[in-house]
PDB file of N, CA and C in Angstrom:
ATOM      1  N   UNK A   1      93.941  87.731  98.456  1.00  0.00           N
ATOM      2  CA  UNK A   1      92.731  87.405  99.170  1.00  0.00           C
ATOM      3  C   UNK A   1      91.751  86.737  98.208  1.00  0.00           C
ATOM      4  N   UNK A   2      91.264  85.589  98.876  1.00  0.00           N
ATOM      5  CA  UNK A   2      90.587  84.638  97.590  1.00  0.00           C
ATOM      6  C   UNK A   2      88.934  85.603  98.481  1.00  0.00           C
ATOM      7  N   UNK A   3      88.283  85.598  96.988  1.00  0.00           N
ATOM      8  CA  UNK A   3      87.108  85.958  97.390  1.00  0.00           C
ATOM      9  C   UNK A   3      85.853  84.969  96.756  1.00  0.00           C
ATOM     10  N   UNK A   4      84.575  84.737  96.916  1.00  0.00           N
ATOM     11  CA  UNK A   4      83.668  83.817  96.052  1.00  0.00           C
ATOM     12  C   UNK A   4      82.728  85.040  95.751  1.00  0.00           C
ATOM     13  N   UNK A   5      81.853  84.505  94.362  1.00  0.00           N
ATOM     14  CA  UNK A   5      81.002  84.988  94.204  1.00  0.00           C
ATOM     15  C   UNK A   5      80.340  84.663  93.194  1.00  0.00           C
ATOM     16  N   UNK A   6      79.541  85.275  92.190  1.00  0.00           N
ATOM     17  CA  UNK A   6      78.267  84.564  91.368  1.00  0.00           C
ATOM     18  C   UNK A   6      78.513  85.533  89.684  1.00  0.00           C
ATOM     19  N   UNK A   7      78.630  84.317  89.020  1.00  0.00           N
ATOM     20  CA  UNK A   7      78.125  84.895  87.534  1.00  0.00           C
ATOM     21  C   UNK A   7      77.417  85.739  87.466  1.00  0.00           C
ATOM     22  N   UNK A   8      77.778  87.143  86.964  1.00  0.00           N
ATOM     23  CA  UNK A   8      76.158  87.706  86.452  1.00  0.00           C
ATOM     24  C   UNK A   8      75.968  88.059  85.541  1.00  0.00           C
ATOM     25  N   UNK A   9      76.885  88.138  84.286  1.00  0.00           N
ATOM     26  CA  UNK A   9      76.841  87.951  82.902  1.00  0.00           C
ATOM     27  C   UNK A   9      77.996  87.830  82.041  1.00  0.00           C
ATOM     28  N   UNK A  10      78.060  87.301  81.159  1.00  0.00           N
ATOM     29  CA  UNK A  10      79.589  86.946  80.347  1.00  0.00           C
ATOM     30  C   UNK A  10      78.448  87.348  79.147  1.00  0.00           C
ATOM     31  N   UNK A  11      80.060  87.906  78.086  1.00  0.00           N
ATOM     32  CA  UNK A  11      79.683  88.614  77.134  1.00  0.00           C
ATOM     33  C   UNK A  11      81.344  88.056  76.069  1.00  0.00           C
ATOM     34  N   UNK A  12      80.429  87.557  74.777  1.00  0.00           N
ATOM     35  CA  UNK A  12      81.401  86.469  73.953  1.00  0.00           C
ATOM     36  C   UNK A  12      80.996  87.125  72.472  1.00  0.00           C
ATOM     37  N   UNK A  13      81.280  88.139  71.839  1.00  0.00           N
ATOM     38  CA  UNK A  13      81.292  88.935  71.021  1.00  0.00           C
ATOM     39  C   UNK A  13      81.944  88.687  69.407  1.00  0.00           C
ATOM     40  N   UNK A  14      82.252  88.783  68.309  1.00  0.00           N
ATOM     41  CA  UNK A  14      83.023  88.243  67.313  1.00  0.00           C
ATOM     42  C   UNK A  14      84.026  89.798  67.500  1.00  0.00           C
ATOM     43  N   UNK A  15      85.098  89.726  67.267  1.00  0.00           N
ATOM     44  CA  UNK A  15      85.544  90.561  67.262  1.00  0.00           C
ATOM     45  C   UNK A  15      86.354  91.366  68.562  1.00  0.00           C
ATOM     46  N   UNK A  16      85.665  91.248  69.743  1.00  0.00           N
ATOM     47  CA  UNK A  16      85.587  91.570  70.985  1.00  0.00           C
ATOM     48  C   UNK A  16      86.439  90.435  71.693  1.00  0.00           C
ATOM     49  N   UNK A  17      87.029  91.126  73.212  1.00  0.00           N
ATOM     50  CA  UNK A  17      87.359  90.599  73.883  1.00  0.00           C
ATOM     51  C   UNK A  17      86.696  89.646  74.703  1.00  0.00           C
ATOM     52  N   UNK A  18      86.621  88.328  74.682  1.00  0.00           N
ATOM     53  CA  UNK A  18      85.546  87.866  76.038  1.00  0.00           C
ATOM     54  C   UNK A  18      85.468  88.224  77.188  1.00  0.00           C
ATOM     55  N   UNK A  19      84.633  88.134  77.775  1.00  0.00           N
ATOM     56  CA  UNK A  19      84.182  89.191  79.481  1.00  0.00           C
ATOM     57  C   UNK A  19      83.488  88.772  80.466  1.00  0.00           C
ATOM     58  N   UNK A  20      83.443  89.152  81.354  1.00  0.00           N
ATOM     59  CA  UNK A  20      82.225  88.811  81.658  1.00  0.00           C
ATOM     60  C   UNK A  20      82.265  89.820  83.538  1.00  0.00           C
ATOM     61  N   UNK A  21      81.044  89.771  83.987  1.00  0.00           N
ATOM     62  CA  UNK A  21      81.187  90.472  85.597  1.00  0.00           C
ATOM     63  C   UNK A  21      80.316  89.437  86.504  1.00  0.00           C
ATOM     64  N   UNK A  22      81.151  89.576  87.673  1.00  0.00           N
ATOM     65  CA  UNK A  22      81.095  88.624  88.929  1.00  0.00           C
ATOM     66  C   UNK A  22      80.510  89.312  89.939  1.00  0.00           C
ATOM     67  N   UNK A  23      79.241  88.956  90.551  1.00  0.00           N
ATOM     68  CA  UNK A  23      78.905  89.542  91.988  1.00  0.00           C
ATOM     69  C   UNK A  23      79.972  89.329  93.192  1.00  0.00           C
ATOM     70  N   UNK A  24      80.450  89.898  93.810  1.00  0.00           N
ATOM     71  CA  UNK A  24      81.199  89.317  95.355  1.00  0.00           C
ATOM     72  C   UNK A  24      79.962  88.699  96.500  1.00  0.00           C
ATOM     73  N   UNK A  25      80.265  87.751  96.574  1.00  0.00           N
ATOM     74  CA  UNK A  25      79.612  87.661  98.260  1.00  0.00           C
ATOM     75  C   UNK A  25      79.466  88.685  99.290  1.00  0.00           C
ATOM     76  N   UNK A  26      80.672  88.719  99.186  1.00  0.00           N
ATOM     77  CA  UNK A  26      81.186  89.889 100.231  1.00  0.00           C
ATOM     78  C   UNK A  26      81.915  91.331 100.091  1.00  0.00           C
ATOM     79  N   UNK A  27      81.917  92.265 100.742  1.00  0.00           N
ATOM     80  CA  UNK A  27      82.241  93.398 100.733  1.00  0.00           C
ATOM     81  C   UNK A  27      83.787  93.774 100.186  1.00  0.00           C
ATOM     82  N   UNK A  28      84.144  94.360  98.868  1.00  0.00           N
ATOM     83  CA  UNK A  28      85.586  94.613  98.427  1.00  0.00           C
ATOM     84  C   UNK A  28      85.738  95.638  98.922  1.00  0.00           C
ATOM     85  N   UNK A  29      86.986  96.185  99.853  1.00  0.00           N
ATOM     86  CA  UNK A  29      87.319  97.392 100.313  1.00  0.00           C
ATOM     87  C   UNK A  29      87.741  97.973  98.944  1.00  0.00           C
ATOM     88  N   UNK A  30      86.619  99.202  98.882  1.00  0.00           N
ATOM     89  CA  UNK A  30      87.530 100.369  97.863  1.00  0.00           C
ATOM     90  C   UNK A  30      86.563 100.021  96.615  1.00  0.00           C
ATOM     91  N   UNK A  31      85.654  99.154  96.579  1.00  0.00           N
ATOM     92  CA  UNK A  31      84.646  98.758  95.674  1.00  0.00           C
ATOM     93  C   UNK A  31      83.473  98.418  95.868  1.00  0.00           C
ATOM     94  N   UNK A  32      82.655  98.920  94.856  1.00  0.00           N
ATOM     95  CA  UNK A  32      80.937  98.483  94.581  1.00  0.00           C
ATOM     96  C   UNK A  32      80.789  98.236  93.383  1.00  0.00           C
ATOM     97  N   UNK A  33      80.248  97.108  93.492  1.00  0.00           N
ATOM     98  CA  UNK A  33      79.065  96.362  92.109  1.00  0.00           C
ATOM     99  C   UNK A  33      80.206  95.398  92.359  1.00  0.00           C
ATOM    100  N   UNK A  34      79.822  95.157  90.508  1.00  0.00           N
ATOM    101  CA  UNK A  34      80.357  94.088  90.360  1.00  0.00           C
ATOM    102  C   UNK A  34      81.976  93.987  89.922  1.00  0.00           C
ATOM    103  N   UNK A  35      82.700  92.642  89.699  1.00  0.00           N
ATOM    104  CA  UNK A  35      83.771  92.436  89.035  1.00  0.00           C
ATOM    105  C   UNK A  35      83.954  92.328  87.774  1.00  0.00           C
ATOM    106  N   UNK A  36      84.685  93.506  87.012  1.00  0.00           N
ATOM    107  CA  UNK A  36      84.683  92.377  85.430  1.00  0.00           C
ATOM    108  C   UNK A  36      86.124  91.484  85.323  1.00  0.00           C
ATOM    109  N   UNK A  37      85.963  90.850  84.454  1.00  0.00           N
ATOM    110  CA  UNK A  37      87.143  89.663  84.133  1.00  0.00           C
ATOM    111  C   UNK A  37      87.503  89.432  82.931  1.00  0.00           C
ATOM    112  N   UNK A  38      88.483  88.722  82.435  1.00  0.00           N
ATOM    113  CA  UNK A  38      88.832  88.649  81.023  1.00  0.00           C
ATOM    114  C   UNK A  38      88.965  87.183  80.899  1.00  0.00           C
ATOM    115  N   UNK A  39      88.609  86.622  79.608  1.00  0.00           N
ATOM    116  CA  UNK A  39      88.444  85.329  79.448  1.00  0.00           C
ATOM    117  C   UNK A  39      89.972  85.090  79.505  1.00  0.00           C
ATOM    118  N   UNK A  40      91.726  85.668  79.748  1.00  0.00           N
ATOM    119  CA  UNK A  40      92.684  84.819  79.711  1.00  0.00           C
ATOM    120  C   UNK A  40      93.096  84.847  80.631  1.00  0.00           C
ATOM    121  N   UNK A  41      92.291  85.672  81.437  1.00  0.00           N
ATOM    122  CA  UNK A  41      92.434  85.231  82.971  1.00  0.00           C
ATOM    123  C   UNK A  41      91.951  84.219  83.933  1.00  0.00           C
ATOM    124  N   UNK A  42      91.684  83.372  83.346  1.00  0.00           N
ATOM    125  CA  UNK A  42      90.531  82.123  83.481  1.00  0.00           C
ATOM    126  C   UNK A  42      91.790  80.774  84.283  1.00  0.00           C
ATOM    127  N   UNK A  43      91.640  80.165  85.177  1.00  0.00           N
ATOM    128  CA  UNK A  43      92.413  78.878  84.994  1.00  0.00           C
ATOM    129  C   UNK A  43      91.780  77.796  85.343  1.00  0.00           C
ATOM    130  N   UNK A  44      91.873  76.686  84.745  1.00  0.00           N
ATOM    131  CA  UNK A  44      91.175  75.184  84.583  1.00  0.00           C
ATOM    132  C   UNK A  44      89.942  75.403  84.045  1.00  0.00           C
ATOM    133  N   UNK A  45      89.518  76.583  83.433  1.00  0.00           N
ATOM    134  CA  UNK A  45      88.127  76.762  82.679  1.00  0.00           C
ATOM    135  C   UNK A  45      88.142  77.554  81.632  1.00  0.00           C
ATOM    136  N   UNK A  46      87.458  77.189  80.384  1.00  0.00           N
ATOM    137  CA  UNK A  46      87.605  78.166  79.340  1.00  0.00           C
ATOM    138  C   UNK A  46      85.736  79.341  79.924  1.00  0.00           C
ATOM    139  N   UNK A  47      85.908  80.438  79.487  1.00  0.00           N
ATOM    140  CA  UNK A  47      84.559  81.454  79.438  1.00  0.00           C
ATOM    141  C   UNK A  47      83.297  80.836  78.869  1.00  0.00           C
ATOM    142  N   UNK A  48      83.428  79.714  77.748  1.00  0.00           N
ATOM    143  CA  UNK A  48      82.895  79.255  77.021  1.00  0.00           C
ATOM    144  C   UNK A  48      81.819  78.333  78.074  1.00  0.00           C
ATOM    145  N   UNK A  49      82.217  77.739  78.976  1.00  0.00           N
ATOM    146  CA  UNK A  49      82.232  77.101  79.937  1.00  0.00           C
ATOM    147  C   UNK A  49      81.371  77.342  81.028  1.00  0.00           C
ATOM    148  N   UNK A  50      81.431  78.428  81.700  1.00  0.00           N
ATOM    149  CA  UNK A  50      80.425  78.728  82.654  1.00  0.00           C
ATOM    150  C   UNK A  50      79.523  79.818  82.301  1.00  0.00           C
ATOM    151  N   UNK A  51      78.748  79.907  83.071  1.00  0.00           N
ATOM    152  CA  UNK A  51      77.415  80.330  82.720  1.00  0.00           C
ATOM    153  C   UNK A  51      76.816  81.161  83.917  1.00  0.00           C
ATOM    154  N   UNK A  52      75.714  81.802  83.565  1.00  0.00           N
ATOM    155  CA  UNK A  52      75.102  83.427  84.503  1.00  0.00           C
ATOM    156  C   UNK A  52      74.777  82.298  86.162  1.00  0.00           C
ATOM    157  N   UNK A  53      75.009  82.535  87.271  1.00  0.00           N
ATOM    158  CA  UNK A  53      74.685  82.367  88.463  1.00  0.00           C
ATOM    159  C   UNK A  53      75.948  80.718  88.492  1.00  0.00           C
ATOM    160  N   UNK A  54      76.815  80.482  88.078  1.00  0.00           N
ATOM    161  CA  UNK A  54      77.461  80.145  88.424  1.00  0.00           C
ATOM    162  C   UNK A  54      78.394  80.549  90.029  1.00  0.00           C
ATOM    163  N   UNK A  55      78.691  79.432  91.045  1.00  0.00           N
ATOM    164  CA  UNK A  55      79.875  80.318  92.163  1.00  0.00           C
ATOM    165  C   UNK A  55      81.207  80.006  91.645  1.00  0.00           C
ATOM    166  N   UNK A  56      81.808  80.944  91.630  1.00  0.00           N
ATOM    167  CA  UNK A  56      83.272  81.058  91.601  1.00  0.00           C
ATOM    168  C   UNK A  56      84.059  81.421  92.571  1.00  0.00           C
ATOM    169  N   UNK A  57      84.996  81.185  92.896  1.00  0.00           N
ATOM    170  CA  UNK A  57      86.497  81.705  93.773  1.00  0.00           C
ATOM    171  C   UNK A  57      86.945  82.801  92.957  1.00  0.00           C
ATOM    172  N   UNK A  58      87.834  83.827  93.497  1.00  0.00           N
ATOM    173  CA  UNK A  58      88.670  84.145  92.170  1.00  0.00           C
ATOM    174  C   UNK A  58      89.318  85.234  93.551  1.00  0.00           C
ATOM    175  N   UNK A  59      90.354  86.157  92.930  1.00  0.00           N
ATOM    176  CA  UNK A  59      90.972  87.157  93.565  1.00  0.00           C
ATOM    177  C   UNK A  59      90.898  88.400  92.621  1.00  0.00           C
ATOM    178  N   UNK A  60      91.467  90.075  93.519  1.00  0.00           N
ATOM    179  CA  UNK A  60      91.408  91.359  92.914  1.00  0.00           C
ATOM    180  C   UNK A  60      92.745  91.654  92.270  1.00  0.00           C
ATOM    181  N   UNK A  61      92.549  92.679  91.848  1.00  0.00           N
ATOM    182  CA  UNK A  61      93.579  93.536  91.848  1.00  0.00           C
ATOM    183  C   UNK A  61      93.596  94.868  91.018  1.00  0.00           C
ATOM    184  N   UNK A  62      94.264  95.999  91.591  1.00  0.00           N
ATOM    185  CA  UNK A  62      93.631  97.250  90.812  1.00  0.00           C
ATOM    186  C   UNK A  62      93.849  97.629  89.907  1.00  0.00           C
ATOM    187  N   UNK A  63      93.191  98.307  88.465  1.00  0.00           N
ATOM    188  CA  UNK A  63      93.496  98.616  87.233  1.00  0.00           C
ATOM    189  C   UNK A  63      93.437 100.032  87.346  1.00  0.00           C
ATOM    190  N   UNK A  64      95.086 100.472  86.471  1.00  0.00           N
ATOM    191  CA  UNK A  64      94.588 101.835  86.649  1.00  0.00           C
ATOM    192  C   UNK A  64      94.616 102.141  85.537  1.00  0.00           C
ATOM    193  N   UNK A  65      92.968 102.784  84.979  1.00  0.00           N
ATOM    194  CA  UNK A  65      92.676 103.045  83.714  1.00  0.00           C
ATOM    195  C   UNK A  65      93.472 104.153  83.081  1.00  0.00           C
ATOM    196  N   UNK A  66      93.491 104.059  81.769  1.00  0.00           N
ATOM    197  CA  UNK A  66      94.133 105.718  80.781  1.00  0.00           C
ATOM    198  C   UNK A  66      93.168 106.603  81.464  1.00  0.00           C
ATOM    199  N   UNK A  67      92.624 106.895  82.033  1.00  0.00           N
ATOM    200  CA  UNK A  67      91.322 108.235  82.416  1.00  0.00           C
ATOM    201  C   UNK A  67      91.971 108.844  83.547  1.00  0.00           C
ATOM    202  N   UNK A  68      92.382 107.663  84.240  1.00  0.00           N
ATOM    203  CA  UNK A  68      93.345 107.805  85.851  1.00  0.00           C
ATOM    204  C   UNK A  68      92.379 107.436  87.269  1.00  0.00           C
ATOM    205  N   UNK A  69      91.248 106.695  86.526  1.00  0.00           N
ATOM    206  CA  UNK A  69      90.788 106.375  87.278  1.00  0.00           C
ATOM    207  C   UNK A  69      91.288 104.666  87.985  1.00  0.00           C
ATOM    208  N   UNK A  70      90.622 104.439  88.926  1.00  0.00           N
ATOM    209  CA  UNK A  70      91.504 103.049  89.623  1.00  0.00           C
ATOM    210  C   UNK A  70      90.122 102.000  89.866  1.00  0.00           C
ATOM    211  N   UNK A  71      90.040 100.843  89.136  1.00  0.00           N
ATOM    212  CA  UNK A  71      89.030  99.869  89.296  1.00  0.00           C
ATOM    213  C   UNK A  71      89.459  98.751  89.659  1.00  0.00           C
ATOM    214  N   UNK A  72      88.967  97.736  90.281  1.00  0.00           N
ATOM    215  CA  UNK A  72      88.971  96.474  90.660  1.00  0.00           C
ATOM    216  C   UNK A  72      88.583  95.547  89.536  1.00  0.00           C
ATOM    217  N   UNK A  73      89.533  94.563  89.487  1.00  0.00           N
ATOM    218  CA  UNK A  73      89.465  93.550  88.093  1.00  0.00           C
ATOM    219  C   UNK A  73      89.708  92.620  88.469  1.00  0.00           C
ATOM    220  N   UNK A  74      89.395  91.220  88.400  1.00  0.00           N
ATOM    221  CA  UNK A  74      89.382  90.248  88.659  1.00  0.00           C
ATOM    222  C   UNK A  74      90.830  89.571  88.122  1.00  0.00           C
ATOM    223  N   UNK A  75      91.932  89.155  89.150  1.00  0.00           N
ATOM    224  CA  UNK A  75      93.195  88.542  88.743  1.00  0.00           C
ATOM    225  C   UNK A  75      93.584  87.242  88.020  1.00  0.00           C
ATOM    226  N   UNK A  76      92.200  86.438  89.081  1.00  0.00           N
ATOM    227  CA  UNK A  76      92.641  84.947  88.378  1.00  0.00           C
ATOM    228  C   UNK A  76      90.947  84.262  88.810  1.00  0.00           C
ATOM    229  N   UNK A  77      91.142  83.492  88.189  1.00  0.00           N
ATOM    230  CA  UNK A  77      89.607  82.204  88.606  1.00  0.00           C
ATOM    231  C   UNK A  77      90.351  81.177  88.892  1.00  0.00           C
ATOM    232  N   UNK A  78      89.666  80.416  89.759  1.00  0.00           N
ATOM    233  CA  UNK A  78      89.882  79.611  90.974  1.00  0.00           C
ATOM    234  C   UNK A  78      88.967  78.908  90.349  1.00  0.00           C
ATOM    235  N   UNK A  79      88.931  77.541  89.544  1.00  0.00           N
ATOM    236  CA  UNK A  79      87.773  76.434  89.639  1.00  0.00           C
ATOM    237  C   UNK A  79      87.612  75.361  90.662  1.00  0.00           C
TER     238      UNK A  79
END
């Protein structure tokens, strides 16, 4: 399920993984707030690249953390 939604901060660290979290437009079953993402999950765009209130496309899918908890993570970007 392609979903859109809005930059709301990327985080580019030395050392660190690049990041960043996505508002949804719309309602994720099984989720609130926001999305986070990983910069190598990116396609036709490097992280470097877009910026806070940007719209994006992108799709879910669930992570299930070492804790055992289950979060929503962003699969792919859609430019």
């Amino acid at each position: 399920m392609k979903i859109t939604g809005t930059i709301r901060g990327i985080s580019i660290k030395q050392g660190k993984v690049p990041c960043g979290f996505i508002t949804p437009d719309t309602l994720i079953p099984g989720h609130e707030g926001n999305i986070l993402f990983f910069a190598d999950k990116l396609i036709g765009i490097a992280i470097e690249d877009l910026e806070r209130g940007n719209l994006v496309e992108f799709s879910v899918k669930e992570w299930n953390r070492k804790d055992g908890t289950v979060k929503k993570l962003l699969m792919k970007y859609i430019f």
